[in-house]
C-alpha atoms as a PDB file:
ATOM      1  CA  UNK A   1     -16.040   6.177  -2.238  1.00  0.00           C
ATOM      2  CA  UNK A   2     -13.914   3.159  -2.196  1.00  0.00           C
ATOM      3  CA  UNK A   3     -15.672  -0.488  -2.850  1.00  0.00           C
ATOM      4  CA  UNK A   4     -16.050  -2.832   0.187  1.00  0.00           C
ATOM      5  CA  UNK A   5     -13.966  -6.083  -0.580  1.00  0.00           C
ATOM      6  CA  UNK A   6     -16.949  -8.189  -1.286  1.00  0.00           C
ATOM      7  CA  UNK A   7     -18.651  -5.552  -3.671  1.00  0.00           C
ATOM      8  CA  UNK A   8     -18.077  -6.742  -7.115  1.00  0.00           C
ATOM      9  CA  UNK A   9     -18.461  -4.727 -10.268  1.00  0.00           C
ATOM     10  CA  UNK A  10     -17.984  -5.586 -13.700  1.00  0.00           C
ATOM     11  CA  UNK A  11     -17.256  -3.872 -17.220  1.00  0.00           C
ATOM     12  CA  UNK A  12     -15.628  -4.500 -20.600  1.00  0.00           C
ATOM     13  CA  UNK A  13     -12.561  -2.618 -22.430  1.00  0.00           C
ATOM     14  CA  UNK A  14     -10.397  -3.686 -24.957  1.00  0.00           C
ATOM     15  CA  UNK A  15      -6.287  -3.417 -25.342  1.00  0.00           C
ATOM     16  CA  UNK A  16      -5.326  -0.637 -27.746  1.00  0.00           C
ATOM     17  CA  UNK A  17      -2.273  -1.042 -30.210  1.00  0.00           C
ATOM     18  CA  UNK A  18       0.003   0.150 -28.021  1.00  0.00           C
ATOM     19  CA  UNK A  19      -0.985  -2.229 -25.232  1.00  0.00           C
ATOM     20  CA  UNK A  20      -3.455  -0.078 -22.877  1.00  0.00           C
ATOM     21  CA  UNK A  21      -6.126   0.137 -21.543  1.00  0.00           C
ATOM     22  CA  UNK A  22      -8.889   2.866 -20.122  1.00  0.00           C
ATOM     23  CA  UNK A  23      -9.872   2.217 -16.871  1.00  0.00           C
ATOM     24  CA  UNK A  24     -14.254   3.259 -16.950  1.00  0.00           C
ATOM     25  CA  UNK A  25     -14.772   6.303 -15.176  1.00  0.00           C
ATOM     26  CA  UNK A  26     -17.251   4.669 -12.590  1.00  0.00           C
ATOM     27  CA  UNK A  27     -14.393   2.090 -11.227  1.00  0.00           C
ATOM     28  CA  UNK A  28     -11.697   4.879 -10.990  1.00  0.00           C
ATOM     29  CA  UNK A  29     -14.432   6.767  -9.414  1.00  0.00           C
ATOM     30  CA  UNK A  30     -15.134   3.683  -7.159  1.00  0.00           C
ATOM     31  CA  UNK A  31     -11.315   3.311  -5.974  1.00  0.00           C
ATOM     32  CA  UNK A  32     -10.677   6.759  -5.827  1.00  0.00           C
ATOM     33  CA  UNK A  33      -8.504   7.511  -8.512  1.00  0.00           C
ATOM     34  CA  UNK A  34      -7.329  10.226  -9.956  1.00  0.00           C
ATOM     35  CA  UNK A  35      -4.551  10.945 -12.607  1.00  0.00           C
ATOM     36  CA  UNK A  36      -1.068  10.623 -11.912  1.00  0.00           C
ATOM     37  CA  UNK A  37      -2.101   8.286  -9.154  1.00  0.00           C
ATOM     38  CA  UNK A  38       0.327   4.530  -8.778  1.00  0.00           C
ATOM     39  CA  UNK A  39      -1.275   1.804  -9.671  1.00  0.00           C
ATOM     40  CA  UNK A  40       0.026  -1.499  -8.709  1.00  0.00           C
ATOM     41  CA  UNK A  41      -0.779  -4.788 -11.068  1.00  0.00           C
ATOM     42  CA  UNK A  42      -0.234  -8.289 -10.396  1.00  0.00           C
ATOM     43  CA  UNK A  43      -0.796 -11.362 -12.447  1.00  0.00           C
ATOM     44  CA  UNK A  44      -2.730 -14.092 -10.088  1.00  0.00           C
ATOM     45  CA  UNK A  45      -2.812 -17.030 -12.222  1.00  0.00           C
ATOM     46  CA  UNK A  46      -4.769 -15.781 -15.587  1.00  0.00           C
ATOM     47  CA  UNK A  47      -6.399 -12.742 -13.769  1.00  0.00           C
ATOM     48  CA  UNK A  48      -5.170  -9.128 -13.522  1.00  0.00           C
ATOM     49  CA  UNK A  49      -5.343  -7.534 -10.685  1.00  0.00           C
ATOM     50  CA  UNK A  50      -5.184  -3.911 -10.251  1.00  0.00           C
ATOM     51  CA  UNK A  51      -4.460  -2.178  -6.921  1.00  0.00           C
ATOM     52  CA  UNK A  52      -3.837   1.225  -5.703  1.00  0.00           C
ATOM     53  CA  UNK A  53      -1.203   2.392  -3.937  1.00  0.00           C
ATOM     54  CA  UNK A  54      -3.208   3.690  -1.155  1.00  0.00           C
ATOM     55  CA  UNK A  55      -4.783   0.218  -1.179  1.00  0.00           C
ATOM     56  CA  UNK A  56      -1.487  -1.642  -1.513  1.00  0.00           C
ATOM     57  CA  UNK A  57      -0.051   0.434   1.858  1.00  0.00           C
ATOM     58  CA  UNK A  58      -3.760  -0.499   4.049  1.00  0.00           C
ATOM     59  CA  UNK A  59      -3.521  -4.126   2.896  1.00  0.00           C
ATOM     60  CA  UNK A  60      -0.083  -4.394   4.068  1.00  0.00           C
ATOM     61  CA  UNK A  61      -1.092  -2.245   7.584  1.00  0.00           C
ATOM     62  CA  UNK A  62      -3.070  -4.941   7.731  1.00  0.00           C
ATOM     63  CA  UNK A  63      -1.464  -8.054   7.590  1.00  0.00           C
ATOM     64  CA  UNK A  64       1.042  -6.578   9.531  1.00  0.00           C
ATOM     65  CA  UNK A  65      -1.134  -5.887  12.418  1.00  0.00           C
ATOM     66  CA  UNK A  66      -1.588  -8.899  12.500  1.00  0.00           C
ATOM     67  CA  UNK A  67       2.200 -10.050  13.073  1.00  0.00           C
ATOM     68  CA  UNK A  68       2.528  -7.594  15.723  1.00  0.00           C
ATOM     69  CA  UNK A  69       0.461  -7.494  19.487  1.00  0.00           C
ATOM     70  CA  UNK A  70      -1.640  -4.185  19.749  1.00  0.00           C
ATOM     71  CA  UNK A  71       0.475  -3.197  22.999  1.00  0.00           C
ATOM     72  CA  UNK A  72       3.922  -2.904  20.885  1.00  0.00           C
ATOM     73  CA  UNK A  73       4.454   0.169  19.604  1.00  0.00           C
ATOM     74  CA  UNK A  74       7.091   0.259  17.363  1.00  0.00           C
ATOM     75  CA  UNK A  75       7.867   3.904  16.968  1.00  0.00           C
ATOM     76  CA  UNK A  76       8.770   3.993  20.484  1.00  0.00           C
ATOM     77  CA  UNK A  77      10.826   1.289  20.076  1.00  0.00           C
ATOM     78  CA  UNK A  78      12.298   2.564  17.102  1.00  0.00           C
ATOM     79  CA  UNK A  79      13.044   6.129  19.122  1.00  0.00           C
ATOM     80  CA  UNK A  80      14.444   4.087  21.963  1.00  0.00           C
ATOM     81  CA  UNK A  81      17.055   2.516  20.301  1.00  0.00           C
ATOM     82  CA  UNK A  82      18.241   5.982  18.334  1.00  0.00           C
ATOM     83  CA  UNK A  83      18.681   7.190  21.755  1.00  0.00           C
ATOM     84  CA  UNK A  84      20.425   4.281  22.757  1.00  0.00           C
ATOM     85  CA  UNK A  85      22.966   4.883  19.585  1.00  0.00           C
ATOM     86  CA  UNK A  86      23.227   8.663  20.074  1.00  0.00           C
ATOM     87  CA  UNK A  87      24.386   7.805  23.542  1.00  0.00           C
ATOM     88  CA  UNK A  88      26.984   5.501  22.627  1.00  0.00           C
ATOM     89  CA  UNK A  89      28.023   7.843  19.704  1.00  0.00           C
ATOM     90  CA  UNK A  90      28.622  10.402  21.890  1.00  0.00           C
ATOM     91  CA  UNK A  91      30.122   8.882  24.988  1.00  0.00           C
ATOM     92  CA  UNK A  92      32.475   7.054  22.060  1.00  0.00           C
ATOM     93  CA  UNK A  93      33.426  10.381  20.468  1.00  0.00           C
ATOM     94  CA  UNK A  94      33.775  12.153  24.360  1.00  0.00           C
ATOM     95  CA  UNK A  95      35.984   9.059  24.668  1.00  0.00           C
END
């Protein structure tokens, strides 16, 4: 039930005493959250911004797909050069 990027919706709360505030049921219902779940907040300027972490992860999937060509696959790279260190681990400790 998350909100598409250019879906806007708008409420009011107020800042208790102790400096919080209650997020309305229909936006945590909107981004998906639940309690207990990390939410991330940045300052932009004079507006806070309040992101998930699940949102926070798939924005950065994102820009980093961009970075990186769709025919890399880094987990094989990543295995590759373990297996590359294993090997000269154990040829070093065989000696």
């Amino acid at each position: 039930m998350e909100m598409n990027v250019t879906e806007t919706f708008e409420t009011k709360t107020r800042i208790n005493e102790n400096g919080r505030i209650v997020i309305p049921a229909e936006i945590r219902q909107k981004m998906g959250l639940q309690p207990g779940d990390t939410l991330f907040l940045s300052l932009e300027g004079q507006t806070l911004r309040i992101e998930s972490q699940q949102a926070r992860v798939r924005r950065v999937q994102e820009s980093l797909r961009r970075l990186i060509p769709a025919e890399r696959v880094l987990s094989d790279e990543l295995i590759a050069e373990r297996r590359e260190e294993a090997r000269g681990e154990m040829e070093e400790w065989l000696g």
